[in-house]
PDBML (XML) file of the C-alpha atoms, coordinates in Angstrom:
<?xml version="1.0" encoding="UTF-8" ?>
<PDBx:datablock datablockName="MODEL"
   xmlns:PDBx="http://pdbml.pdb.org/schema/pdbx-v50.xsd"
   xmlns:xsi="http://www.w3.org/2001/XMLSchema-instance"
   xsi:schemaLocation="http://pdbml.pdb.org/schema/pdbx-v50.xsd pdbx-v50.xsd">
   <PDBx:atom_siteCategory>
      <PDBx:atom_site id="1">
         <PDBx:B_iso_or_equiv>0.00</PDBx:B_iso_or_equiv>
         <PDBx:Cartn_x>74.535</PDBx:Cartn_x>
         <PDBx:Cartn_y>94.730</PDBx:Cartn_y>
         <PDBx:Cartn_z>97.774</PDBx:Cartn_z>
         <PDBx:auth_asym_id>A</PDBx:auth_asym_id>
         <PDBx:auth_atom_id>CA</PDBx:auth_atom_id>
         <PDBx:auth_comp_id>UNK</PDBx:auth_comp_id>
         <PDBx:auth_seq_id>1</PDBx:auth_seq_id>
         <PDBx:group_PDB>ATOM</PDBx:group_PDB>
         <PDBx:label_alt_id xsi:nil="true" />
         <PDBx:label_asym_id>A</PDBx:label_asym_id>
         <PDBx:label_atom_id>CA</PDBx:label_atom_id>
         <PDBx:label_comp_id>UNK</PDBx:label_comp_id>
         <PDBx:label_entity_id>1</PDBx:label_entity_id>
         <PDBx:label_seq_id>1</PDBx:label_seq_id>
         <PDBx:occupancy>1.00</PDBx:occupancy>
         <PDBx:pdbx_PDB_model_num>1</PDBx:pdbx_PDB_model_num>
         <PDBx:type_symbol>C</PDBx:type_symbol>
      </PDBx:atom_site>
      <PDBx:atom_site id="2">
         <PDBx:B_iso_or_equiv>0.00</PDBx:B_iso_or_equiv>
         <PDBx:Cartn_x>77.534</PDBx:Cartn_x>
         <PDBx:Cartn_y>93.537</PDBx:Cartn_y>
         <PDBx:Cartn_z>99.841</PDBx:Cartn_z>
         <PDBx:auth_asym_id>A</PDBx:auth_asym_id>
         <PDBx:auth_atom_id>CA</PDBx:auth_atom_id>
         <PDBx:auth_comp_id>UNK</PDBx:auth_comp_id>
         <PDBx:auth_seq_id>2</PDBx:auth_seq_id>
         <PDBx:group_PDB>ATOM</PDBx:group_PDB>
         <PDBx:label_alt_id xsi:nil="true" />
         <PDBx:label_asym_id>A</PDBx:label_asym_id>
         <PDBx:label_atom_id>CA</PDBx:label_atom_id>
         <PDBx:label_comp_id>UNK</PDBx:label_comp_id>
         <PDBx:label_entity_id>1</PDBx:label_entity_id>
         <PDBx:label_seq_id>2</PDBx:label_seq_id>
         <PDBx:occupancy>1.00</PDBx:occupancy>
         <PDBx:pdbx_PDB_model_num>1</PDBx:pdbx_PDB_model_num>
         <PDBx:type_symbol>C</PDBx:type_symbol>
      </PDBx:atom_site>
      <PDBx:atom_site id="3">
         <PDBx:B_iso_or_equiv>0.00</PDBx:B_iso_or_equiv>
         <PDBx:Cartn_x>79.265</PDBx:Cartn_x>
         <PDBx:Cartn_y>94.835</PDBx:Cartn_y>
         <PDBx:Cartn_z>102.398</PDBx:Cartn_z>
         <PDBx:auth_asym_id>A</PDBx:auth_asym_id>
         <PDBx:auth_atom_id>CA</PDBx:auth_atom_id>
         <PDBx:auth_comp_id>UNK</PDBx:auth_comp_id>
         <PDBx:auth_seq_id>3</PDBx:auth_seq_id>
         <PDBx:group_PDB>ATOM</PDBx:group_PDB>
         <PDBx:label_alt_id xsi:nil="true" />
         <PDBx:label_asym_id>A</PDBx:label_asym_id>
         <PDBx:label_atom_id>CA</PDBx:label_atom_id>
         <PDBx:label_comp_id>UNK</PDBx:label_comp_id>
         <PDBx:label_entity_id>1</PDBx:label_entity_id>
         <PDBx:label_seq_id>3</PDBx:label_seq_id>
         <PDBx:occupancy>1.00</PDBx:occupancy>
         <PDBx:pdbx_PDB_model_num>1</PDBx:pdbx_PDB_model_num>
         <PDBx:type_symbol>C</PDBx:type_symbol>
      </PDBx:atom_site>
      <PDBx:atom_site id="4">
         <PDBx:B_iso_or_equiv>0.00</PDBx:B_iso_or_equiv>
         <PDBx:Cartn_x>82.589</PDBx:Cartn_x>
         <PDBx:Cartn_y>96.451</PDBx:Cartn_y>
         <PDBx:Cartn_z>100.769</PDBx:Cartn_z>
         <PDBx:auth_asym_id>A</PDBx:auth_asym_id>
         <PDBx:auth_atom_id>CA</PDBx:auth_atom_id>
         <PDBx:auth_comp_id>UNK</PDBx:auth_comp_id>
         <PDBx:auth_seq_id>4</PDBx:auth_seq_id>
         <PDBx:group_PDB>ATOM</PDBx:group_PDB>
         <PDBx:label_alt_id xsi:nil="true" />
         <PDBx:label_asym_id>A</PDBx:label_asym_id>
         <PDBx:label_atom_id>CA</PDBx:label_atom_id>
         <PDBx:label_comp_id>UNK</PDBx:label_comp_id>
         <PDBx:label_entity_id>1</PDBx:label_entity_id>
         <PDBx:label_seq_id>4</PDBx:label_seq_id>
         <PDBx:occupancy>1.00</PDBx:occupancy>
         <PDBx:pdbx_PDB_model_num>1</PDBx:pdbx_PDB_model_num>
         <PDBx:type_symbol>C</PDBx:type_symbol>
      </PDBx:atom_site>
      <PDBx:atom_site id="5">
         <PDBx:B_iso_or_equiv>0.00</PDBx:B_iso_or_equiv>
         <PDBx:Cartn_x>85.604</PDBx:Cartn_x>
         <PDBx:Cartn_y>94.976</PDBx:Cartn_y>
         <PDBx:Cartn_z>102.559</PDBx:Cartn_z>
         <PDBx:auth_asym_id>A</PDBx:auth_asym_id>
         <PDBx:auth_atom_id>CA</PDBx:auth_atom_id>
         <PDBx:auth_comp_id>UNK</PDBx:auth_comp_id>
         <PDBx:auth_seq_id>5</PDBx:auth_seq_id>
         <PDBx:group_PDB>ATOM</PDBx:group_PDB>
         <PDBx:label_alt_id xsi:nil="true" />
         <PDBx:label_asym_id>A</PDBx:label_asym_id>
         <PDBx:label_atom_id>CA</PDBx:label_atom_id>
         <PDBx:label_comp_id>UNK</PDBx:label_comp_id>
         <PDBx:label_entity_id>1</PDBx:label_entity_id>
         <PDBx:label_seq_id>5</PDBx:label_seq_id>
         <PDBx:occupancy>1.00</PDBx:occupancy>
         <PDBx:pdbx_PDB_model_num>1</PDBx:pdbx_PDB_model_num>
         <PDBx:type_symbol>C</PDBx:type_symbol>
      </PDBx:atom_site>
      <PDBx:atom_site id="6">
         <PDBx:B_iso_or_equiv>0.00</PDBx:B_iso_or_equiv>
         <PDBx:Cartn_x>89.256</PDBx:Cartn_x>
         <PDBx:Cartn_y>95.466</PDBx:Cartn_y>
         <PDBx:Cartn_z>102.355</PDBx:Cartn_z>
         <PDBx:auth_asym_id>A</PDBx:auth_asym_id>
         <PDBx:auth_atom_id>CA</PDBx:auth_atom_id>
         <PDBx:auth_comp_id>UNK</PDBx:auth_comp_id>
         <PDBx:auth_seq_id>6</PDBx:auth_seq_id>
         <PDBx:group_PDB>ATOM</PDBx:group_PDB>
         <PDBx:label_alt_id xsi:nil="true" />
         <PDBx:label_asym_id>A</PDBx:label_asym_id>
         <PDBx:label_atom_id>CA</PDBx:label_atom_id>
         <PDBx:label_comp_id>UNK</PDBx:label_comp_id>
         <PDBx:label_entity_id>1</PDBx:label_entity_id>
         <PDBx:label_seq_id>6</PDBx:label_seq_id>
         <PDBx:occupancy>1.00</PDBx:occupancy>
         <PDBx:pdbx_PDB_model_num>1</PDBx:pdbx_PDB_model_num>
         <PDBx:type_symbol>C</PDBx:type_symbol>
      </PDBx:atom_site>
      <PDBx:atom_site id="7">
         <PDBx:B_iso_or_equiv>0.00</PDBx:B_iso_or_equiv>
         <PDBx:Cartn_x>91.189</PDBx:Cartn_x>
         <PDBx:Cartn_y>93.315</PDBx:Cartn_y>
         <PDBx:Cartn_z>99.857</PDBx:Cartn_z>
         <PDBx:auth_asym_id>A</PDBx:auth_asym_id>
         <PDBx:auth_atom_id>CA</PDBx:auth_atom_id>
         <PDBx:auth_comp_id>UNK</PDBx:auth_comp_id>
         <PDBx:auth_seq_id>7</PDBx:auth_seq_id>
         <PDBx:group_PDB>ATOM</PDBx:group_PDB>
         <PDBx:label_alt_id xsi:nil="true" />
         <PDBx:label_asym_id>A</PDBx:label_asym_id>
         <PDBx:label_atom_id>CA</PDBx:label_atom_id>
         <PDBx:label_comp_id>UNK</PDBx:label_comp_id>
         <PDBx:label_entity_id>1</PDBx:label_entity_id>
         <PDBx:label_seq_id>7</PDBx:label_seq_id>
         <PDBx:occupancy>1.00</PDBx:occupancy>
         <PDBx:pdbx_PDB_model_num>1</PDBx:pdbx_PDB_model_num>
         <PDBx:type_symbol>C</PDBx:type_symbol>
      </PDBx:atom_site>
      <PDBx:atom_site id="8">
         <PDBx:B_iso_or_equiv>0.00</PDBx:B_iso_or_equiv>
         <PDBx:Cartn_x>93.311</PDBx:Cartn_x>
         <PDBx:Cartn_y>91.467</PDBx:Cartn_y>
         <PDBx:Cartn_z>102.360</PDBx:Cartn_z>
         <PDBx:auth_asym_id>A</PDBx:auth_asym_id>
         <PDBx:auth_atom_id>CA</PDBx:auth_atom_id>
         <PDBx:auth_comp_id>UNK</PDBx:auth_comp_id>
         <PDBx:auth_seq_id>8</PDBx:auth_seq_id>
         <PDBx:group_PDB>ATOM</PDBx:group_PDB>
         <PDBx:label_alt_id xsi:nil="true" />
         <PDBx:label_asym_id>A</PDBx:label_asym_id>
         <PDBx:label_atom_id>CA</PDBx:label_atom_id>
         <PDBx:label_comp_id>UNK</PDBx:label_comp_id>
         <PDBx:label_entity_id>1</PDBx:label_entity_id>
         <PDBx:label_seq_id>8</PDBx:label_seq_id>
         <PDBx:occupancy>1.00</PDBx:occupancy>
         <PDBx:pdbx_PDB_model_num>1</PDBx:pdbx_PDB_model_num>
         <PDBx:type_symbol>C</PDBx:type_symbol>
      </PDBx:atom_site>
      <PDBx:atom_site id="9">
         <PDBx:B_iso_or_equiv>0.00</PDBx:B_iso_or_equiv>
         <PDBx:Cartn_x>92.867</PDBx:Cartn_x>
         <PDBx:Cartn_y>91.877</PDBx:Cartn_y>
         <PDBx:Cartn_z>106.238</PDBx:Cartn_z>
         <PDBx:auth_asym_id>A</PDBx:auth_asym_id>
         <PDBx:auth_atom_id>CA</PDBx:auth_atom_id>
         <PDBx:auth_comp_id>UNK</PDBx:auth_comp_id>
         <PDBx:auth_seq_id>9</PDBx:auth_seq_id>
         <PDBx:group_PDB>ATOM</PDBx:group_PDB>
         <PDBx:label_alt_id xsi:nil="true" />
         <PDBx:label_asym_id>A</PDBx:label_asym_id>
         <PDBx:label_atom_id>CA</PDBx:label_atom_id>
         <PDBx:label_comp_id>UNK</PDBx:label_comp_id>
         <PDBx:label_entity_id>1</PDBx:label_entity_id>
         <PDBx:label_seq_id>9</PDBx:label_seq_id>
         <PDBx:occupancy>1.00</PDBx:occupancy>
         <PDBx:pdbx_PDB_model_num>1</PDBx:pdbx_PDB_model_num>
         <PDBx:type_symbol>C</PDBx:type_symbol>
      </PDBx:atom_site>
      <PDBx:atom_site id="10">
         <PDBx:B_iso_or_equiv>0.00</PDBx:B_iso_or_equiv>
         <PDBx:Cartn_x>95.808</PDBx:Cartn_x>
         <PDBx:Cartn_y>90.679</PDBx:Cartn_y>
         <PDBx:Cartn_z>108.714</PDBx:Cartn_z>
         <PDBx:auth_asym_id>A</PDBx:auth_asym_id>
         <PDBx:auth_atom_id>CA</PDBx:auth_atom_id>
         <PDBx:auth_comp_id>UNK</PDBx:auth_comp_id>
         <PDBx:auth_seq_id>10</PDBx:auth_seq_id>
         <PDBx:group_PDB>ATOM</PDBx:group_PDB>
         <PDBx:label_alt_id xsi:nil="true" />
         <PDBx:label_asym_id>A</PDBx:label_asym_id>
         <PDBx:label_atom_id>CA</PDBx:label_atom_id>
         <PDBx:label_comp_id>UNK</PDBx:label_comp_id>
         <PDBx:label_entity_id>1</PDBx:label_entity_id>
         <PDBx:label_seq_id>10</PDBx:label_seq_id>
         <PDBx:occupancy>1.00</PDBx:occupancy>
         <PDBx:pdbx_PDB_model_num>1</PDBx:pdbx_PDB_model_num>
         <PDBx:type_symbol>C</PDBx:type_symbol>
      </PDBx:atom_site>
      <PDBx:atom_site id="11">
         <PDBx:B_iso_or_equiv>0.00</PDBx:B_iso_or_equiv>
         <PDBx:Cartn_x>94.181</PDBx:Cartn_x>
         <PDBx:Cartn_y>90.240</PDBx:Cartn_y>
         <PDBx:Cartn_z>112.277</PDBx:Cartn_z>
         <PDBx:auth_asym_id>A</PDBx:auth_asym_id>
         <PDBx:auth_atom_id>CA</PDBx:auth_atom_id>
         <PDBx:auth_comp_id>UNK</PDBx:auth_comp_id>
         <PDBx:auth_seq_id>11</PDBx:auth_seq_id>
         <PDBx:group_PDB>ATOM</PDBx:group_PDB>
         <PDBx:label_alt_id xsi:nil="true" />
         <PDBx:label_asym_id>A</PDBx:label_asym_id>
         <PDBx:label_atom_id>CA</PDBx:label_atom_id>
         <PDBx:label_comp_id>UNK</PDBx:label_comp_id>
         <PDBx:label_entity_id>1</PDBx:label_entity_id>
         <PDBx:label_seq_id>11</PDBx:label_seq_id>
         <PDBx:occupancy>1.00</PDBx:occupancy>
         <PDBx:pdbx_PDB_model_num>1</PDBx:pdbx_PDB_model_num>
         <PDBx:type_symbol>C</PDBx:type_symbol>
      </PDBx:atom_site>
      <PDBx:atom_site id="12">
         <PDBx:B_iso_or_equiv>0.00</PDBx:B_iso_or_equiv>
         <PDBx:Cartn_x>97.042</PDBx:Cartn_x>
         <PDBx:Cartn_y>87.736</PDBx:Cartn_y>
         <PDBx:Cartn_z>113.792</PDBx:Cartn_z>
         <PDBx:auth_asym_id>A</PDBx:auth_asym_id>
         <PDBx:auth_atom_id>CA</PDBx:auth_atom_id>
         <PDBx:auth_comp_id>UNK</PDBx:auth_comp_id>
         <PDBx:auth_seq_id>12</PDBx:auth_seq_id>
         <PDBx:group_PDB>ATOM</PDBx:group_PDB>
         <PDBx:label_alt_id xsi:nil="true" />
         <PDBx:label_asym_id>A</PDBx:label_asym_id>
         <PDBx:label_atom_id>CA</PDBx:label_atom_id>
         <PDBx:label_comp_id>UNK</PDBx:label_comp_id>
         <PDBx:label_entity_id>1</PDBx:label_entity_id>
         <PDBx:label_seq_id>12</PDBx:label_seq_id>
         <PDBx:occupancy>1.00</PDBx:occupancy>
         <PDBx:pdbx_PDB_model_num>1</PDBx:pdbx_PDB_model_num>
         <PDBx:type_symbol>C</PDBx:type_symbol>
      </PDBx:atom_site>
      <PDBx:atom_site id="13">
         <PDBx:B_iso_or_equiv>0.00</PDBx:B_iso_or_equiv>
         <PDBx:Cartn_x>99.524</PDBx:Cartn_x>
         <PDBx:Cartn_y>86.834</PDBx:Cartn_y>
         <PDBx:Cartn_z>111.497</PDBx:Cartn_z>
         <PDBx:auth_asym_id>A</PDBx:auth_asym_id>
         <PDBx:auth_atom_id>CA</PDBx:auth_atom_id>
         <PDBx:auth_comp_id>UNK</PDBx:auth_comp_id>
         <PDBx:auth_seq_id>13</PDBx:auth_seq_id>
         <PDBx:group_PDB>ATOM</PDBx:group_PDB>
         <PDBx:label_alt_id xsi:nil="true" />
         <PDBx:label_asym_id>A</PDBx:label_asym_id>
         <PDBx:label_atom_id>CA</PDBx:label_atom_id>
         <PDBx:label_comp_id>UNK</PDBx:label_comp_id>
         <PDBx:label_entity_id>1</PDBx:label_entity_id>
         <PDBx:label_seq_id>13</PDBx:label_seq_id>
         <PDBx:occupancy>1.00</PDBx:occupancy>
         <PDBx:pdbx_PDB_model_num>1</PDBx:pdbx_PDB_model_num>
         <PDBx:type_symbol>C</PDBx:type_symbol>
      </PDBx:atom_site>
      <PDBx:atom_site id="14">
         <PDBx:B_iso_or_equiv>0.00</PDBx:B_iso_or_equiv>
         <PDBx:Cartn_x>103.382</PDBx:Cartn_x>
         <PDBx:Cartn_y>86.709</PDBx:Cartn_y>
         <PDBx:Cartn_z>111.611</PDBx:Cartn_z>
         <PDBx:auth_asym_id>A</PDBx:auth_asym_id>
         <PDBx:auth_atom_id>CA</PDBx:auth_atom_id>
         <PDBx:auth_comp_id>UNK</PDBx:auth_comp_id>
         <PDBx:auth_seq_id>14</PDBx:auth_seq_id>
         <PDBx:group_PDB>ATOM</PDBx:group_PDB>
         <PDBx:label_alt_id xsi:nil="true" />
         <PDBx:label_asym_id>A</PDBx:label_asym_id>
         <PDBx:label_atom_id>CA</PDBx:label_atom_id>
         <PDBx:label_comp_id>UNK</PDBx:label_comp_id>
         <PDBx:label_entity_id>1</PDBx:label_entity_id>
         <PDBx:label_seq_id>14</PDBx:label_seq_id>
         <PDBx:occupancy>1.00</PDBx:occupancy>
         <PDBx:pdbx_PDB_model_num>1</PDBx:pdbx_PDB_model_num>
         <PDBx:type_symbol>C</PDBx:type_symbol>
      </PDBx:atom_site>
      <PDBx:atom_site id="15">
         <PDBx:B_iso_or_equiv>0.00</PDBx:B_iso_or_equiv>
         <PDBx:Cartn_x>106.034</PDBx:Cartn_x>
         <PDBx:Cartn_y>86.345</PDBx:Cartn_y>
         <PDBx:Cartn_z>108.966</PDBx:Cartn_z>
         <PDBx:auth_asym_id>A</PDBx:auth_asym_id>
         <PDBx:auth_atom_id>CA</PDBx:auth_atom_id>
         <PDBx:auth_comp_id>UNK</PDBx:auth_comp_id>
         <PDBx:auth_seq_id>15</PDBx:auth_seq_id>
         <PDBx:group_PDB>ATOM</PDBx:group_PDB>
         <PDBx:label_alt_id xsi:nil="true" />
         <PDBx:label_asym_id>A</PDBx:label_asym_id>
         <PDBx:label_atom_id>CA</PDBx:label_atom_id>
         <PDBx:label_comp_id>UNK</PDBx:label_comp_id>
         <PDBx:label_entity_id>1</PDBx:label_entity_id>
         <PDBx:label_seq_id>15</PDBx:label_seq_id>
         <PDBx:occupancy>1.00</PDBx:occupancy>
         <PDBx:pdbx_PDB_model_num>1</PDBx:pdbx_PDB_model_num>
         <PDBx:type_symbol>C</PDBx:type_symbol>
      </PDBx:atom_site>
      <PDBx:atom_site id="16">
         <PDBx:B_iso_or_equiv>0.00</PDBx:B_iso_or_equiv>
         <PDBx:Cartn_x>104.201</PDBx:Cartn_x>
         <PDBx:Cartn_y>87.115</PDBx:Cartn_y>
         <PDBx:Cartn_z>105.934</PDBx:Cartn_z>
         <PDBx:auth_asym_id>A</PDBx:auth_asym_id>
         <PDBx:auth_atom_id>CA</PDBx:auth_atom_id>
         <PDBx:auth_comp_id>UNK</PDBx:auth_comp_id>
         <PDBx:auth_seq_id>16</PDBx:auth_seq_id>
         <PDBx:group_PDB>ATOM</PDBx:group_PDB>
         <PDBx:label_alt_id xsi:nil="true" />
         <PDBx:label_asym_id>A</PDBx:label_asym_id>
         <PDBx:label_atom_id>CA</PDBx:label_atom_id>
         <PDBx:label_comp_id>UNK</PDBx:label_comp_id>
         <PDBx:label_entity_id>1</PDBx:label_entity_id>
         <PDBx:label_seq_id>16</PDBx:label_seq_id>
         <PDBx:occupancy>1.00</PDBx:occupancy>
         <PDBx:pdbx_PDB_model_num>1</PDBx:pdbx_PDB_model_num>
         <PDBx:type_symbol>C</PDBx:type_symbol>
      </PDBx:atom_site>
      <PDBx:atom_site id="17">
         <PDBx:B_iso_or_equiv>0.00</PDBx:B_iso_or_equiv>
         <PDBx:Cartn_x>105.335</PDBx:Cartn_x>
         <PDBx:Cartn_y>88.222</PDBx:Cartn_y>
         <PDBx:Cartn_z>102.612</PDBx:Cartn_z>
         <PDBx:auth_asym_id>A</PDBx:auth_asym_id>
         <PDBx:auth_atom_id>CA</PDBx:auth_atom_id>
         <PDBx:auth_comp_id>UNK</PDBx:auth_comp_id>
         <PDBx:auth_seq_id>17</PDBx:auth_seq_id>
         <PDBx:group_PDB>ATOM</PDBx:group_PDB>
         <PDBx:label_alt_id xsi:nil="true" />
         <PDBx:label_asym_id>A</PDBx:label_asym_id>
         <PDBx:label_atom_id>CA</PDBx:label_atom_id>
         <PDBx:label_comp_id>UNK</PDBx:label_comp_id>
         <PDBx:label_entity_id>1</PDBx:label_entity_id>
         <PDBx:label_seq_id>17</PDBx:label_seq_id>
         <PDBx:occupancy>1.00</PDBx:occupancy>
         <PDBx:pdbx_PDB_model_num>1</PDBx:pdbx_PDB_model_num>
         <PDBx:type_symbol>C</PDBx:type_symbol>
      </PDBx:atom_site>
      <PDBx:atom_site id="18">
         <PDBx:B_iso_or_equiv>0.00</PDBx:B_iso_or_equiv>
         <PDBx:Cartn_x>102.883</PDBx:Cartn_x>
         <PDBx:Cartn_y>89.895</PDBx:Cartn_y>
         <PDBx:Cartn_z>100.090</PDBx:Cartn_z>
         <PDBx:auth_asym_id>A</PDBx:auth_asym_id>
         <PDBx:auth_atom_id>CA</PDBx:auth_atom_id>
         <PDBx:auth_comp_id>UNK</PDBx:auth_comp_id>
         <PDBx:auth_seq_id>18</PDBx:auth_seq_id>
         <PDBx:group_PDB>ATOM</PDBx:group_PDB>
         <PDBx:label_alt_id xsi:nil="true" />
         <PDBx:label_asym_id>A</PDBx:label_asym_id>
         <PDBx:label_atom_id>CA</PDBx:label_atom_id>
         <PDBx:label_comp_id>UNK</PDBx:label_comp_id>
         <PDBx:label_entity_id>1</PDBx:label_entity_id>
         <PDBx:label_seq_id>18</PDBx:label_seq_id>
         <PDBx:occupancy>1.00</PDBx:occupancy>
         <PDBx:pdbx_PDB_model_num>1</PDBx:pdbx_PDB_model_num>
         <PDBx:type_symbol>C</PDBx:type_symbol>
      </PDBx:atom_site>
      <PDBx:atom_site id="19">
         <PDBx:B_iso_or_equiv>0.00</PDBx:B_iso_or_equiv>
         <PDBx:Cartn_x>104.402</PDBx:Cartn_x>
         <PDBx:Cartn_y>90.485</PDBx:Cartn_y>
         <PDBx:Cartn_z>96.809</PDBx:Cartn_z>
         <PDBx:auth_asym_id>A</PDBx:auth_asym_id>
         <PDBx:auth_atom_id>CA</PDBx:auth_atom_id>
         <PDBx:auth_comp_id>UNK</PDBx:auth_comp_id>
         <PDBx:auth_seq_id>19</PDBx:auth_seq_id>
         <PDBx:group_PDB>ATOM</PDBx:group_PDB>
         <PDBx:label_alt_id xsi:nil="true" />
         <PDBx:label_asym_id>A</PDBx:label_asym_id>
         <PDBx:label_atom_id>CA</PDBx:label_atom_id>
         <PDBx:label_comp_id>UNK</PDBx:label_comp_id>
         <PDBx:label_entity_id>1</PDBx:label_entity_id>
         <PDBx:label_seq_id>19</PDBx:label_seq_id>
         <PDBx:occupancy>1.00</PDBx:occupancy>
         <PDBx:pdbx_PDB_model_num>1</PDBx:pdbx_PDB_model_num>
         <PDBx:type_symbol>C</PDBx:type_symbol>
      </PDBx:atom_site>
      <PDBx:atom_site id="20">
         <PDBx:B_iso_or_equiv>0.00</PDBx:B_iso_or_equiv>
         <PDBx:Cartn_x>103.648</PDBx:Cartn_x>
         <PDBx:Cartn_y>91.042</PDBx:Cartn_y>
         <PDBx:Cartn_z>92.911</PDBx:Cartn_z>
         <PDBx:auth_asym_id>A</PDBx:auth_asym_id>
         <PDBx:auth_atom_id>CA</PDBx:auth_atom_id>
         <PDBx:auth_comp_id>UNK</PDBx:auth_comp_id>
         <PDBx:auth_seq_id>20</PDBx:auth_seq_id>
         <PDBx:group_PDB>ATOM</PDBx:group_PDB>
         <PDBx:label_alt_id xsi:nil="true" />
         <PDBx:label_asym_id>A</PDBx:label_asym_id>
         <PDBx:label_atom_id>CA</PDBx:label_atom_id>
         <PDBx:label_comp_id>UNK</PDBx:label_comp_id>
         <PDBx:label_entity_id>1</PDBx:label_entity_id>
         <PDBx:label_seq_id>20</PDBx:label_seq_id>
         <PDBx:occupancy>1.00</PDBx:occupancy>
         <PDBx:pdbx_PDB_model_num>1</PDBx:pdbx_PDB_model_num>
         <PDBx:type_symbol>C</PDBx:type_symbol>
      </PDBx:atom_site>
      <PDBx:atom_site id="21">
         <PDBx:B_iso_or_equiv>0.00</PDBx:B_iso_or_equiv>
         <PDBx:Cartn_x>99.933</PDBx:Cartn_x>
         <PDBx:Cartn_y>91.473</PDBx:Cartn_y>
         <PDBx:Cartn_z>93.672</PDBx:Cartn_z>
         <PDBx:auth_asym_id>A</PDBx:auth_asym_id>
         <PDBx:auth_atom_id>CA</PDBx:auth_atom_id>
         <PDBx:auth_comp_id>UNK</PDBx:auth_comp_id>
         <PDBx:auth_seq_id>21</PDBx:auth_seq_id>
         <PDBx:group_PDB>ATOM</PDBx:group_PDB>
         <PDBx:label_alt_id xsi:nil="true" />
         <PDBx:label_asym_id>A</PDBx:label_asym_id>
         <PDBx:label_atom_id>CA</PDBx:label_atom_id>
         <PDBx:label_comp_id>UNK</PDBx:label_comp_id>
         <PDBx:label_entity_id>1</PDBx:label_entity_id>
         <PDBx:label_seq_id>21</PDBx:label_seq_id>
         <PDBx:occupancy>1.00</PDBx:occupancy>
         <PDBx:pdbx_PDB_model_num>1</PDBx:pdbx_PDB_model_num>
         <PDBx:type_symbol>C</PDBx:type_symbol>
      </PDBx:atom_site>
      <PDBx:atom_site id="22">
         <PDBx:B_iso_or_equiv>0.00</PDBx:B_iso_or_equiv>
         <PDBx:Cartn_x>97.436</PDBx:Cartn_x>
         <PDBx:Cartn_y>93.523</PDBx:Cartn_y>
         <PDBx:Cartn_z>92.197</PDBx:Cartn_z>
         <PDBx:auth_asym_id>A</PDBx:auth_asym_id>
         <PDBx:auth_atom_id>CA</PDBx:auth_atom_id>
         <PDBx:auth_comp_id>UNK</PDBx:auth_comp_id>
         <PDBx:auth_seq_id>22</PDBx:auth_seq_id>
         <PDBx:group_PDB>ATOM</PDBx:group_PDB>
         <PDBx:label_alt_id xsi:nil="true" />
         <PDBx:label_asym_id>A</PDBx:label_asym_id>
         <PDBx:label_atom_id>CA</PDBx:label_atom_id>
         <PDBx:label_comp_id>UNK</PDBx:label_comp_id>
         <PDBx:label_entity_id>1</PDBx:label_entity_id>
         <PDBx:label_seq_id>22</PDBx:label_seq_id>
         <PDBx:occupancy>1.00</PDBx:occupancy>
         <PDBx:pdbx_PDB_model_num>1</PDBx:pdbx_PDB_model_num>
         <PDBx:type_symbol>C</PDBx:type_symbol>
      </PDBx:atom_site>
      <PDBx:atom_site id="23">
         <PDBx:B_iso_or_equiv>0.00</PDBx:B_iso_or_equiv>
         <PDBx:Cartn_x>94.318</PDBx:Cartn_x>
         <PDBx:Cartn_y>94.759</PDBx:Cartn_y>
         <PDBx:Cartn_z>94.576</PDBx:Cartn_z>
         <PDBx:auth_asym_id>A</PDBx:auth_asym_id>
         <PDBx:auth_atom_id>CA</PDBx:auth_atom_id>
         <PDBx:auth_comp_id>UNK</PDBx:auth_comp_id>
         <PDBx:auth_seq_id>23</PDBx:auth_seq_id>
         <PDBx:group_PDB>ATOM</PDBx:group_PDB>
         <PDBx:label_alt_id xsi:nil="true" />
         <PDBx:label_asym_id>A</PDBx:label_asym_id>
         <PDBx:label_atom_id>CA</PDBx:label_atom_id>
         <PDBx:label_comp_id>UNK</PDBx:label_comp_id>
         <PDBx:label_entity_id>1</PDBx:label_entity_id>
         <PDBx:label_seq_id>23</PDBx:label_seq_id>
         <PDBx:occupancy>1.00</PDBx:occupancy>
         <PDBx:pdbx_PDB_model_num>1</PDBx:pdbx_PDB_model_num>
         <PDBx:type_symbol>C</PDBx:type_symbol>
      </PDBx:atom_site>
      <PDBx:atom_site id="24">
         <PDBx:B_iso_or_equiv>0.00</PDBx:B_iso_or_equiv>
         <PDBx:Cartn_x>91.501</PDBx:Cartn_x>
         <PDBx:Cartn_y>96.467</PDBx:Cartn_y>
         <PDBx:Cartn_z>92.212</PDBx:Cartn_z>
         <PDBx:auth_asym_id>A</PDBx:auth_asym_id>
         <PDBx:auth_atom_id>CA</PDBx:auth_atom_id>
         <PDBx:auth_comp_id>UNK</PDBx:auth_comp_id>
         <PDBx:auth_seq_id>24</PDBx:auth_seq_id>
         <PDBx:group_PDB>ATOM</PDBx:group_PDB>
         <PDBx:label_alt_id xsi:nil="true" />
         <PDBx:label_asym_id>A</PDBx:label_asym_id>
         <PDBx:label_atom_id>CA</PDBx:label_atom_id>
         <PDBx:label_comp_id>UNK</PDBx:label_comp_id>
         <PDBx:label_entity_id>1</PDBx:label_entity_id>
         <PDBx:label_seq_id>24</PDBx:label_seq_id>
         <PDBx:occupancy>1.00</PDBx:occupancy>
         <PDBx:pdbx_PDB_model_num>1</PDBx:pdbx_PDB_model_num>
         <PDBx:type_symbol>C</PDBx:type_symbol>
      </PDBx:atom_site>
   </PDBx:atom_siteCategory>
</PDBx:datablock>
């Protein structure tokens, strides 16, 4: 098996947009 991780992880980011998606 894998290790489950999160769909999208933000550690050092700045001026992001995340629109219209669909996490499942």
């Amino acid at each position: 098996p894998w290790v489950e991780s999160a769909h999208l992880v933000l550690l050092n980011v700045e001026r992001i947009l995340i629109s219209g998606n669909r996490f499942d």
